[in-house]
N, C-alpha and C. Protein backbone atom coordinates (compact mmCIF):
# COMPACT_ATOMS: atom_id res chain seq x y z
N UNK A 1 40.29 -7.20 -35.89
CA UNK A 1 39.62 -7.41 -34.64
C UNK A 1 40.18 -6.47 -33.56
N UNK A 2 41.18 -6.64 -33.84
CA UNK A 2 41.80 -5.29 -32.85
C UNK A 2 41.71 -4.36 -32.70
N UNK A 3 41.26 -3.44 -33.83
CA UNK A 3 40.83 -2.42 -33.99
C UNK A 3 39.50 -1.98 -32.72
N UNK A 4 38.76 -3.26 -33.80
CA UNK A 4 37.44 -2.65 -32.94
C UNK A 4 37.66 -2.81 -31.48
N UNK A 5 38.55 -3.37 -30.71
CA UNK A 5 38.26 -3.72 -29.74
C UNK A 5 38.84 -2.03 -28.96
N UNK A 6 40.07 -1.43 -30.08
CA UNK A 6 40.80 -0.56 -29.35
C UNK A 6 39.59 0.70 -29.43
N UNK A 7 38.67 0.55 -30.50
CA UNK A 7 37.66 1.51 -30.32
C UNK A 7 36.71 1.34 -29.05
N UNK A 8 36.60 -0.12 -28.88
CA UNK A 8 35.63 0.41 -27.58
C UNK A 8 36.30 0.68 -26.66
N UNK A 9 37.44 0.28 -26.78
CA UNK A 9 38.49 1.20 -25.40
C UNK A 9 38.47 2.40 -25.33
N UNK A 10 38.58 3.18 -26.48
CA UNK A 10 38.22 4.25 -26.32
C UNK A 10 36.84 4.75 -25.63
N UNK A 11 36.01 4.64 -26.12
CA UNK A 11 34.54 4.77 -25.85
C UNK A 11 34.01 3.92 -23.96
N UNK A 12 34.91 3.38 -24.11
CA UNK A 12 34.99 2.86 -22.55
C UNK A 12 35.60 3.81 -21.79
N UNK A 13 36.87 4.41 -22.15
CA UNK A 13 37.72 5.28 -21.42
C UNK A 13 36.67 6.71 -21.25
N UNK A 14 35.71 7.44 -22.30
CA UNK A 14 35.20 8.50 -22.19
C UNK A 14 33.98 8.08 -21.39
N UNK A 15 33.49 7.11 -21.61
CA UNK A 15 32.20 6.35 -20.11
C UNK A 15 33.03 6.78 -18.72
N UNK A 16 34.12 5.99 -18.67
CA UNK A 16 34.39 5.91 -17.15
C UNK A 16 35.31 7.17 -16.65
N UNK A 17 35.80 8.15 -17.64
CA UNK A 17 35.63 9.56 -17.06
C UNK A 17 34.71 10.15 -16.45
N UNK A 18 33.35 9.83 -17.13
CA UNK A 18 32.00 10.31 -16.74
C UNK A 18 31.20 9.84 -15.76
N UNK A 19 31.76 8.64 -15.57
CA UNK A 19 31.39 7.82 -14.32
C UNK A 19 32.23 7.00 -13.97
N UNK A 20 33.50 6.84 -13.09
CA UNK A 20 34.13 6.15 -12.82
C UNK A 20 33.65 5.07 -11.72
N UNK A 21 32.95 4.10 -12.45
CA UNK A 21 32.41 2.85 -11.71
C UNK A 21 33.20 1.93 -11.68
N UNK A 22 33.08 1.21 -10.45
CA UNK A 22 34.13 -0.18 -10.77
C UNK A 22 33.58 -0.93 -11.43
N UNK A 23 32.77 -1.71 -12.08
CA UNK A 23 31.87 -2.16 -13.32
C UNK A 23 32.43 -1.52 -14.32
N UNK A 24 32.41 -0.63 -14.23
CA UNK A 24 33.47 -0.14 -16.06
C UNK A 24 34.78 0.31 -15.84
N UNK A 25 34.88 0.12 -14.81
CA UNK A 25 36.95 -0.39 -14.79
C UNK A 25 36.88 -1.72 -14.86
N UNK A 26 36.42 -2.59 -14.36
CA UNK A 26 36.58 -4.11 -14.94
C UNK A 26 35.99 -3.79 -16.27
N UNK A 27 35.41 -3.61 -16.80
CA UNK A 27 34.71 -3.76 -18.35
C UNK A 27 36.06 -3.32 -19.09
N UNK A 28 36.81 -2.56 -18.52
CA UNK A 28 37.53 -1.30 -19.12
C UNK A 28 38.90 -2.71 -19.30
N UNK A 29 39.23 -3.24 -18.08
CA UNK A 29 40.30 -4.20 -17.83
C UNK A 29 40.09 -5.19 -18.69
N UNK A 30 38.96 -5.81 -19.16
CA UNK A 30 38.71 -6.79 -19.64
C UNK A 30 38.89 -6.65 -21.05
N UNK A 31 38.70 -5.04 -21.77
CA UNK A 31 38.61 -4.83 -23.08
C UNK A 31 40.33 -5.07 -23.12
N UNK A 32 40.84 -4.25 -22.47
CA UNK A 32 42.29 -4.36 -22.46
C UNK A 32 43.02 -5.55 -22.60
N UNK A 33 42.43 -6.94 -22.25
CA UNK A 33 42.72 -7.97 -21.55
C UNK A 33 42.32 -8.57 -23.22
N UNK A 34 41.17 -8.58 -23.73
CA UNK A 34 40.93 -8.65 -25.17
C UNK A 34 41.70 -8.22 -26.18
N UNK A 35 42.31 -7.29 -25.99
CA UNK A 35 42.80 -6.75 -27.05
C UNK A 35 43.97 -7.31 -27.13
N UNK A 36 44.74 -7.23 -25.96
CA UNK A 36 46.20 -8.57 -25.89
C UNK A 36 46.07 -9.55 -26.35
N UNK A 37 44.96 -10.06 -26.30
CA UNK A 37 44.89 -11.36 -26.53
C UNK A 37 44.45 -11.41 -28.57
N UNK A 38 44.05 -10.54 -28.83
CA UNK A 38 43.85 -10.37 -30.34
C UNK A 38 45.19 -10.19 -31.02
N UNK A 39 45.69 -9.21 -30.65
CA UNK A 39 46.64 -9.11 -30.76
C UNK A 39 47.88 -10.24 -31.20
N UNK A 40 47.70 -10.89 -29.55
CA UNK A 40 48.57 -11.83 -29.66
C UNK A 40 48.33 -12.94 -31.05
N UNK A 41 46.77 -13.36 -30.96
CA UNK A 41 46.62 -14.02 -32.06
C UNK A 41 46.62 -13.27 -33.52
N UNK A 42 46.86 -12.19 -33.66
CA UNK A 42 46.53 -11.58 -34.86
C UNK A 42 48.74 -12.00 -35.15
N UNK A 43 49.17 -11.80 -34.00
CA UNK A 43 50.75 -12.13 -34.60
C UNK A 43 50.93 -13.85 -34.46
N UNK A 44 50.00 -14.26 -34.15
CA UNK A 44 50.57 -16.00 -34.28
C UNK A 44 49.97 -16.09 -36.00
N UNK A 45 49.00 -15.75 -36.22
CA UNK A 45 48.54 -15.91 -37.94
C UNK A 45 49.26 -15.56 -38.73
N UNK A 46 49.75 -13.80 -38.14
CA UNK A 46 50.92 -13.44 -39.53
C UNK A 46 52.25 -14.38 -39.18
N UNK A 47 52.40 -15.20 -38.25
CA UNK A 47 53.61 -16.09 -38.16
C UNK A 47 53.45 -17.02 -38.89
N UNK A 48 52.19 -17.36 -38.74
CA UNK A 48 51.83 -18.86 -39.43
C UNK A 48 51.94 -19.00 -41.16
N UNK A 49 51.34 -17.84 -41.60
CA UNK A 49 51.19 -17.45 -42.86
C UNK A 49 52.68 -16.73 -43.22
N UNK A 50 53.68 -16.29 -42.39
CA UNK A 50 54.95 -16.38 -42.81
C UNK A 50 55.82 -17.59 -43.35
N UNK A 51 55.43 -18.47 -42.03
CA UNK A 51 55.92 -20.22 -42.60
C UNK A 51 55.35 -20.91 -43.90
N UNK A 52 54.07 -20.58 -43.81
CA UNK A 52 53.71 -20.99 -45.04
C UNK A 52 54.31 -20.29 -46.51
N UNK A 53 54.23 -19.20 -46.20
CA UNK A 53 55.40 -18.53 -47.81
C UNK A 53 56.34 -19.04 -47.53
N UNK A 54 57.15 -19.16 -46.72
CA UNK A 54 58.81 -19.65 -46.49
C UNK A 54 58.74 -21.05 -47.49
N UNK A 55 57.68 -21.49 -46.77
CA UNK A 55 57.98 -23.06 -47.43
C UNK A 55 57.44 -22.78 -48.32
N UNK A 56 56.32 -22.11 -49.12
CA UNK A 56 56.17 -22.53 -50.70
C UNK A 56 57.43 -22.10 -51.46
N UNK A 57 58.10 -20.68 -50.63
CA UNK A 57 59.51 -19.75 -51.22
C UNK A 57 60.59 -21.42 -51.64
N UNK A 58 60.44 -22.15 -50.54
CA UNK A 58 61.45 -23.18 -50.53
C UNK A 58 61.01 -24.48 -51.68
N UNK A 59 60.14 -24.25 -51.69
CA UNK A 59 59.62 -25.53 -52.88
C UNK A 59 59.79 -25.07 -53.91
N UNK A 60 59.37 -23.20 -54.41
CA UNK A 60 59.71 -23.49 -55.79
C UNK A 60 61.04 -23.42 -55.86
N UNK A 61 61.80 -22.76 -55.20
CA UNK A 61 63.35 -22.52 -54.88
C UNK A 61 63.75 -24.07 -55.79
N UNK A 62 63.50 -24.98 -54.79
CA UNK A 62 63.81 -26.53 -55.61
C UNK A 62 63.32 -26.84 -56.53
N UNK A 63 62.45 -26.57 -57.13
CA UNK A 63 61.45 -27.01 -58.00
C UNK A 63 62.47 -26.11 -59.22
N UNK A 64 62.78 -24.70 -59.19
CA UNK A 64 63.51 -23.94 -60.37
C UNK A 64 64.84 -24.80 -60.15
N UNK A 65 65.59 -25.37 -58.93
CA UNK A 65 66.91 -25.73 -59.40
C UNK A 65 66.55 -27.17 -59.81
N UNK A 66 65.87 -27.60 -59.82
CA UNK A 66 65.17 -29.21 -60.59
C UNK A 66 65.24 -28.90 -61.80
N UNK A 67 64.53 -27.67 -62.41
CA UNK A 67 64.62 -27.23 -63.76
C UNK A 67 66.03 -27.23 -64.70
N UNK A 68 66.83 -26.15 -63.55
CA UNK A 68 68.13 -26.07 -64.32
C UNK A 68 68.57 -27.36 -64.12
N UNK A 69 68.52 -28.56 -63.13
CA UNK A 69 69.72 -29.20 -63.46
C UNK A 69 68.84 -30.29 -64.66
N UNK A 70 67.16 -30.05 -64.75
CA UNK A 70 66.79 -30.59 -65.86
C UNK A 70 67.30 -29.74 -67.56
N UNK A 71 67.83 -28.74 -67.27
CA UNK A 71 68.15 -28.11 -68.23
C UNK A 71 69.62 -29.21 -68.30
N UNK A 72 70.12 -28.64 -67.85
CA UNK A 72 71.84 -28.85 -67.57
C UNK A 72 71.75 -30.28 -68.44
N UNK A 73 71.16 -31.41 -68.03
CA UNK A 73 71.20 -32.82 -68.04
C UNK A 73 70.78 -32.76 -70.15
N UNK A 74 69.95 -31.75 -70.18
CA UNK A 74 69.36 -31.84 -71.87
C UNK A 74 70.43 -31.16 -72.32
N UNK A 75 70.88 -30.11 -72.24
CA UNK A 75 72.01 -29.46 -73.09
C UNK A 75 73.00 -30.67 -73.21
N UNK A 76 73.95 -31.01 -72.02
CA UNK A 76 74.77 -32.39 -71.93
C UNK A 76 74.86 -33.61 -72.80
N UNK A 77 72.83 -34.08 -73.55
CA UNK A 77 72.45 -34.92 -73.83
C UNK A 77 72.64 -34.45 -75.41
N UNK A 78 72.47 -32.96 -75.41
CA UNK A 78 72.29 -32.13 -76.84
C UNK A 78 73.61 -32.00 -77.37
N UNK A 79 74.90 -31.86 -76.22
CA UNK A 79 76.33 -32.34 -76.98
C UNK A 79 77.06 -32.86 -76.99
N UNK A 80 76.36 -34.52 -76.59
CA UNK A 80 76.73 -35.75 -76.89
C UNK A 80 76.43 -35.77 -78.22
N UNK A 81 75.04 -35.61 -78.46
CA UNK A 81 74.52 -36.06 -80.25
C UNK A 81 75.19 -35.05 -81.04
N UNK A 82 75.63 -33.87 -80.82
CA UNK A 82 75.87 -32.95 -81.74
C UNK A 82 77.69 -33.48 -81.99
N UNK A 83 78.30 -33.92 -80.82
CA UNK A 83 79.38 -34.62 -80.84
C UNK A 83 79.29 -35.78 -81.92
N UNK A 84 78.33 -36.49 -81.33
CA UNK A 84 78.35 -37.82 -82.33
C UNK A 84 77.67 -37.59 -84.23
N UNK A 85 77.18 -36.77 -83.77
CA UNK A 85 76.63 -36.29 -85.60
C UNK A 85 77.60 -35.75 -86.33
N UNK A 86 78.80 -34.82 -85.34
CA UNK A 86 79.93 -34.58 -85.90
C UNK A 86 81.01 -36.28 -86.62
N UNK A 87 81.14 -36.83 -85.38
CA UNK A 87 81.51 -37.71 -85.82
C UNK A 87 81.01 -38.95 -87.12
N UNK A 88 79.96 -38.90 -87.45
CA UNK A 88 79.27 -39.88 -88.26
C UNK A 88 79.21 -38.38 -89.89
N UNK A 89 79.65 -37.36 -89.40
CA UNK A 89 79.90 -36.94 -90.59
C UNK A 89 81.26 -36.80 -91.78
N UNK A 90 82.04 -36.94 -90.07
CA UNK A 90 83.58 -36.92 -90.25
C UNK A 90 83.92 -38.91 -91.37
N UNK A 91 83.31 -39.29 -90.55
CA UNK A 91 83.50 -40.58 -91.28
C UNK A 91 82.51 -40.88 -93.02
N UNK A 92 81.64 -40.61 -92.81
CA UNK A 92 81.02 -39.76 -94.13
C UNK A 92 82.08 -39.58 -94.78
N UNK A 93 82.19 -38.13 -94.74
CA UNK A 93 83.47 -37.34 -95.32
C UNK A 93 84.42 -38.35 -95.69
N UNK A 94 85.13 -39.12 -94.95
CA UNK A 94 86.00 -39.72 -94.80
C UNK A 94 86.11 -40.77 -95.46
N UNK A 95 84.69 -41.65 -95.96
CA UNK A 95 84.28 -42.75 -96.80
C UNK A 95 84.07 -42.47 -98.08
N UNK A 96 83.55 -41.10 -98.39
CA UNK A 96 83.25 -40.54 -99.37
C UNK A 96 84.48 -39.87 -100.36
């Protein structure tokens, strides 16, 4: 949006060379006055849409360390039994 607006600034600026009317110095002020204001909103969106990645950045952030400590918790669980299968072989062995 800004763009276009800085184009009719332009095209405003080569008018009121050619005729410097006060009607197209306000027209001229007002494009100017537009374009700040696009502007301004064109940087509140890319702010907005910054927060929004931040926070999805932050969810999966948790969501992958949910994983590992769901990893962590299965390996743990994987050498308890591998502990205890040792043991029920040792006694095996041991009976046998």
């Amino acid at each position: 949006m800004s763009s276009l607006i800085a184009e009719n600034i332009t095209e405003l600026k080569k008018l009121k060379e050619l005729n410097p009317s006060r009607k197209l110095s306000n027209r001229l002020q007002d494009m100017f006055d537009a374009l700040h204001q696009a502007q301004g909103k064109e940087w509140e969106e890319q702010v907005a849409k910054y927060k929004e990645a931040k926070d999805a950045l932050d969810k999966a952030k948790q969501a992958a360390q949910n994983a590992i400590n769901d990893l962590a918790k299965t390996a743990e669980a994987i050498d308890k039994a591998a502990s205890a299968f040792k043991a029920v072989l040792a006694a095996l062995a041991f009976a046998l």
